[in-house]
Each structure stands twice: as C-alpha cells, then as structure tokens.
PDB file of N, CA and C in Angstrom:
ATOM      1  N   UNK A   1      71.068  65.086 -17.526  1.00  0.00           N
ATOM      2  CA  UNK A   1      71.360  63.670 -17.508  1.00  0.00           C
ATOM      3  C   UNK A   1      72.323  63.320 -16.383  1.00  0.00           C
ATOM      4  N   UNK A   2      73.134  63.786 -15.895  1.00  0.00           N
ATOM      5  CA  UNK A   2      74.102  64.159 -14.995  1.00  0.00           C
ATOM      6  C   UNK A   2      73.456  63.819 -13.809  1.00  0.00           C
ATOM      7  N   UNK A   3      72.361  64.386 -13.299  1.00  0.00           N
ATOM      8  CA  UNK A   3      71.407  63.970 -12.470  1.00  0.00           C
ATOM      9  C   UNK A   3      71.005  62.640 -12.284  1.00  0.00           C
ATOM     10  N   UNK A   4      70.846  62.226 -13.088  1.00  0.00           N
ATOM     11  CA  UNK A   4      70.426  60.889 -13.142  1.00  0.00           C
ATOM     12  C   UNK A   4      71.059  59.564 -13.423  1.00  0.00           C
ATOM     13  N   UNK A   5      71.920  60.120 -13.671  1.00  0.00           N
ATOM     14  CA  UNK A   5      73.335  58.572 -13.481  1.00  0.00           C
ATOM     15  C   UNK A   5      73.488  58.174 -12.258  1.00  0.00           C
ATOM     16  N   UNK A   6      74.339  56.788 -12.745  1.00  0.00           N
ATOM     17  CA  UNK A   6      74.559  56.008 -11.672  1.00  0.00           C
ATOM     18  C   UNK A   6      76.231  55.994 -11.362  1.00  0.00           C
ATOM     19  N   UNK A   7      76.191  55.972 -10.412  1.00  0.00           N
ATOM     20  CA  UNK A   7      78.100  55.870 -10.144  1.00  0.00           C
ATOM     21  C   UNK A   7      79.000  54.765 -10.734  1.00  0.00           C
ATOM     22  N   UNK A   8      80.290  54.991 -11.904  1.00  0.00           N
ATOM     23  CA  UNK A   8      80.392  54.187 -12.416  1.00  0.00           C
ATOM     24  C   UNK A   8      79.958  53.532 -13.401  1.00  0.00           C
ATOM     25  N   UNK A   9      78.583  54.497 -13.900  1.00  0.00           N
ATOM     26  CA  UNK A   9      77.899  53.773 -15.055  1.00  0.00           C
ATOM     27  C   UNK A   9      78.545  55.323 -15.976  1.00  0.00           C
ATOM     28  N   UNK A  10      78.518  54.981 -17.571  1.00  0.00           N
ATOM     29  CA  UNK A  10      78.552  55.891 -18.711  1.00  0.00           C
ATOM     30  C   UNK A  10      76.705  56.044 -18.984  1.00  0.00           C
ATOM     31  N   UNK A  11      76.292  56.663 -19.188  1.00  0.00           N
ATOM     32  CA  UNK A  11      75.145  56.744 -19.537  1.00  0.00           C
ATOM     33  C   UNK A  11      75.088  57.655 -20.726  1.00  0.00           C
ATOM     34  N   UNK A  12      74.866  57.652 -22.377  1.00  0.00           N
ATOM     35  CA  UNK A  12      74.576  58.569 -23.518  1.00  0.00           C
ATOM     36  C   UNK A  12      73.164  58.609 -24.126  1.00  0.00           C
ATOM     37  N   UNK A  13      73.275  59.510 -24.762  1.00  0.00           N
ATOM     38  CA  UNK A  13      71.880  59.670 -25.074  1.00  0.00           C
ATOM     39  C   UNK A  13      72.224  58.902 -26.721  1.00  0.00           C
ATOM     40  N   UNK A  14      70.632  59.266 -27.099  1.00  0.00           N
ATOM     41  CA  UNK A  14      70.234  58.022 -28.489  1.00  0.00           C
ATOM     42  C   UNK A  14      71.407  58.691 -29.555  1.00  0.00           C
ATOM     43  N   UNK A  15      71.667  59.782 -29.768  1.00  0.00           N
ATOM     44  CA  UNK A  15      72.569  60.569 -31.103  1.00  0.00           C
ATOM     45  C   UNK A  15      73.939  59.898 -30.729  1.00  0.00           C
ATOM     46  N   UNK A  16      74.362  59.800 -29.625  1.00  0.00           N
ATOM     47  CA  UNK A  16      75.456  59.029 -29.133  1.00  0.00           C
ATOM     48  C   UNK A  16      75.342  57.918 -29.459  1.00  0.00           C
ATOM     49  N   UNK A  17      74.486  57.028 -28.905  1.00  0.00           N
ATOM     50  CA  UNK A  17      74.278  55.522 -29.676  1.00  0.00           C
ATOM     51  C   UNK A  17      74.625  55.168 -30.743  1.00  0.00           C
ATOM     52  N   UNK A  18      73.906  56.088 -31.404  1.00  0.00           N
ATOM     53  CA  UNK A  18      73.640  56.117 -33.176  1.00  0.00           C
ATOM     54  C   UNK A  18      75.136  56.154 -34.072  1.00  0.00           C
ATOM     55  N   UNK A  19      75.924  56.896 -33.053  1.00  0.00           N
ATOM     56  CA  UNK A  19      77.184  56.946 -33.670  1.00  0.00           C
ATOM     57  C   UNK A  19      77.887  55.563 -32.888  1.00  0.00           C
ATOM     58  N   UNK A  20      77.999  55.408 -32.469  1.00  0.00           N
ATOM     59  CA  UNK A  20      78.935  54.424 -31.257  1.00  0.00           C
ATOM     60  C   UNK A  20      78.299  52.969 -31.475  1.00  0.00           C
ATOM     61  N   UNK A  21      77.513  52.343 -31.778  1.00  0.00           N
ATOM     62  CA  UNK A  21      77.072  51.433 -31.563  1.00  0.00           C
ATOM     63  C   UNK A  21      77.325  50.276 -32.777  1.00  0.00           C
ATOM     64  N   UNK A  22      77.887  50.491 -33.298  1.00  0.00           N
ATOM     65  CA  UNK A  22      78.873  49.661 -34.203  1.00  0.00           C
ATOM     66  C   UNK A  22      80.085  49.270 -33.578  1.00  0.00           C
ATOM     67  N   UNK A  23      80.921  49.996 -32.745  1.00  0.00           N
ATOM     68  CA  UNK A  23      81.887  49.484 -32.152  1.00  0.00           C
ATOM     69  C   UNK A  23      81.644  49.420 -30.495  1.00  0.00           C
ATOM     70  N   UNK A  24      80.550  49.857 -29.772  1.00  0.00           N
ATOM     71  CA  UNK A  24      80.400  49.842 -28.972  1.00  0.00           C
ATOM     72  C   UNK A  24      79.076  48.636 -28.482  1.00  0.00           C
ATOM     73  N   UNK A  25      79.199  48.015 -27.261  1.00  0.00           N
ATOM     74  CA  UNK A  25      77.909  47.495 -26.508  1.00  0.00           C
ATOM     75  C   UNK A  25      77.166  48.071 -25.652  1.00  0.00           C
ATOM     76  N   UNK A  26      76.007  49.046 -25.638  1.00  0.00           N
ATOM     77  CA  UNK A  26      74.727  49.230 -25.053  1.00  0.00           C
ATOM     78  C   UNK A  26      74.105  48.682 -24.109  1.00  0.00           C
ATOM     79  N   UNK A  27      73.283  49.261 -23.341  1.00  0.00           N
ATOM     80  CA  UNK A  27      71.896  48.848 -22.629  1.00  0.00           C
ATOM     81  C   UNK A  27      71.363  49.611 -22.512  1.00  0.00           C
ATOM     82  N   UNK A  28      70.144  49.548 -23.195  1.00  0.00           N
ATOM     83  CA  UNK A  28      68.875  50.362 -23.374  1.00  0.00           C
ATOM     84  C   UNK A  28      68.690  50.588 -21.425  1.00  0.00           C
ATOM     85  N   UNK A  29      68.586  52.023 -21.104  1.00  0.00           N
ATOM     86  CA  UNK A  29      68.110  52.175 -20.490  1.00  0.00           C
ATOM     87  C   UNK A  29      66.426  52.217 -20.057  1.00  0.00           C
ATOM     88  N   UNK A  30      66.236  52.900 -21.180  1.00  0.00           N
ATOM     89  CA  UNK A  30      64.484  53.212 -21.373  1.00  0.00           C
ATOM     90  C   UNK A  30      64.240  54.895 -21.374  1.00  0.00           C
ATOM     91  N   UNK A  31      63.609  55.735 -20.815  1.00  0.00           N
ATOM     92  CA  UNK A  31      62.713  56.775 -21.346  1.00  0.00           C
ATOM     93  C   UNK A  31      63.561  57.596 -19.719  1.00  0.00           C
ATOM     94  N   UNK A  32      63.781  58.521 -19.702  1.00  0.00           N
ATOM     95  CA  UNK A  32      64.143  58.715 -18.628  1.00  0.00           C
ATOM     96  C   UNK A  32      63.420  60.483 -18.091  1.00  0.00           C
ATOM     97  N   UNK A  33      63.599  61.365 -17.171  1.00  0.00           N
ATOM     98  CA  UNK A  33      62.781  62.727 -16.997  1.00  0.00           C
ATOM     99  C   UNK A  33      64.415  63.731 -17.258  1.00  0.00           C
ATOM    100  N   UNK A  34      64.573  64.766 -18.090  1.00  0.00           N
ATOM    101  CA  UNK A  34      65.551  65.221 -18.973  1.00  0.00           C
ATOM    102  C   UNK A  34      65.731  66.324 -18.554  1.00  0.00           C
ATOM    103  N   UNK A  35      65.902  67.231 -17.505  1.00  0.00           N
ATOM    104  CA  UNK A  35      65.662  68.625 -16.992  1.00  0.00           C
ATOM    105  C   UNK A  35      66.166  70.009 -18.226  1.00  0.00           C
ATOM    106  N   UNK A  36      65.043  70.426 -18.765  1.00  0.00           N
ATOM    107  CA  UNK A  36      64.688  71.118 -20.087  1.00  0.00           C
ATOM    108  C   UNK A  36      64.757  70.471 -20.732  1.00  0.00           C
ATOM    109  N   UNK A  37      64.610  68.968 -21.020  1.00  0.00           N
ATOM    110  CA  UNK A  37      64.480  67.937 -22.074  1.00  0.00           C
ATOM    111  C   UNK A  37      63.178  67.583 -22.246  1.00  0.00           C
ATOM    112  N   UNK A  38      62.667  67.371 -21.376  1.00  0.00           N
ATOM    113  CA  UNK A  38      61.587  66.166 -21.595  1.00  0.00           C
ATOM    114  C   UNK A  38      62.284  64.775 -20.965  1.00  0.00           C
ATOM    115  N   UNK A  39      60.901  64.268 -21.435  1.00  0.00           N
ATOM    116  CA  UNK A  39      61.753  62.356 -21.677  1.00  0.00           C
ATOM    117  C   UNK A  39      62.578  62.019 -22.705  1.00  0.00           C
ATOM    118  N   UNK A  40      63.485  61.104 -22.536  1.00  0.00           N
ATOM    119  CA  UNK A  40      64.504  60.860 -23.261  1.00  0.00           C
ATOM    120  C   UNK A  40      64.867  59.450 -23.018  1.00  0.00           C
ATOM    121  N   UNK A  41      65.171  59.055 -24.631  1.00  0.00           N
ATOM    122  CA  UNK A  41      65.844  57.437 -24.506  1.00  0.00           C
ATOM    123  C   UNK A  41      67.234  57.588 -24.069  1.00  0.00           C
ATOM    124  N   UNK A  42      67.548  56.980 -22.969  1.00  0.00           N
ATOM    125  CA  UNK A  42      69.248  56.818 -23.262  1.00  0.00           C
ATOM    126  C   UNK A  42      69.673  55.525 -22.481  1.00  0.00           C
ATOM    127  N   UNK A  43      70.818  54.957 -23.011  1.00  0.00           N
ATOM    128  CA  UNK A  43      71.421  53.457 -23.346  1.00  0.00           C
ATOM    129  C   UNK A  43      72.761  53.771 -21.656  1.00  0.00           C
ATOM    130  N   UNK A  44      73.035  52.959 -21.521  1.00  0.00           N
ATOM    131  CA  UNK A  44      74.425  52.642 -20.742  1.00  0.00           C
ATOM    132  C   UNK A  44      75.606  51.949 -21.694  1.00  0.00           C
ATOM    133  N   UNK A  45      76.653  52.590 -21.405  1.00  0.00           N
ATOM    134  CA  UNK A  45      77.940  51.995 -21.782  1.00  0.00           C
ATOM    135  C   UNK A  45      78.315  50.983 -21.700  1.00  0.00           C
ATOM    136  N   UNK A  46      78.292  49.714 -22.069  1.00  0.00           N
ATOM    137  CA  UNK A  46      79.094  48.338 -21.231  1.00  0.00           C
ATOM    138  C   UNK A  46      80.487  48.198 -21.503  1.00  0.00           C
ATOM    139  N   UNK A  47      80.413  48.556 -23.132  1.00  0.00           N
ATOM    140  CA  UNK A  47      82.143  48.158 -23.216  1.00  0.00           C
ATOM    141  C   UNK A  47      82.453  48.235 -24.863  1.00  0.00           C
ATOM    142  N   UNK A  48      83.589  47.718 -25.449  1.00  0.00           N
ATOM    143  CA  UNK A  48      83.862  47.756 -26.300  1.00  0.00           C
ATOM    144  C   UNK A  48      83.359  46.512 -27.210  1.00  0.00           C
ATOM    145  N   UNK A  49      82.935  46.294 -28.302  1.00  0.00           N
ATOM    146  CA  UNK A  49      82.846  44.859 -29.102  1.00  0.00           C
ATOM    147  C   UNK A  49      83.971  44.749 -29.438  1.00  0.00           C
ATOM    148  N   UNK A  50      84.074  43.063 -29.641  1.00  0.00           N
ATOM    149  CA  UNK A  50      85.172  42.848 -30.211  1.00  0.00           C
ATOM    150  C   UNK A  50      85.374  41.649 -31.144  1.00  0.00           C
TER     151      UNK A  50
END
C-alpha cells in the first residue's frame, strides 16, 4: 500500500475503517492493485468528526 499513496495523504485499508470510522471522516478510495494482496478497498484519511 505504501506504493501507492499519495504524499500527504493517510491512506487505510477497510479493517481500519471499520474501526475508525465512527470518529473518523473517510474517502472511499475504490479497489486498488495490493502487492501479495490482490485488489483491495481502501478509504483516505480526511480528518477527525466532530
């Protein structure tokens, strides 16, 4: 995943979400290529809710 970020962006995968996303705000990234993964959903960080 490391690979595939953007500078300045948080990028987690969906198990991360799943926990975080009650106090946290998201953006669905979409399906991404996972090196020994496969494809994979993973979201961007925006920030805290409040």
């Amino acid at each position: 995943m490391e690979s595939s970020g953007e500078p300045g962006k948080i990028q987690v995968t969906t198990a991360t979400y799943e926990l975080l996303k009650d106090k946290y705000l998201f953006e669905t990234r979409g399906a991404i290529a996972v090196k020994d993964k496969g494809r994979m959903v993973t979201y961007w960080l925006l920030g805290r809710k409040y």
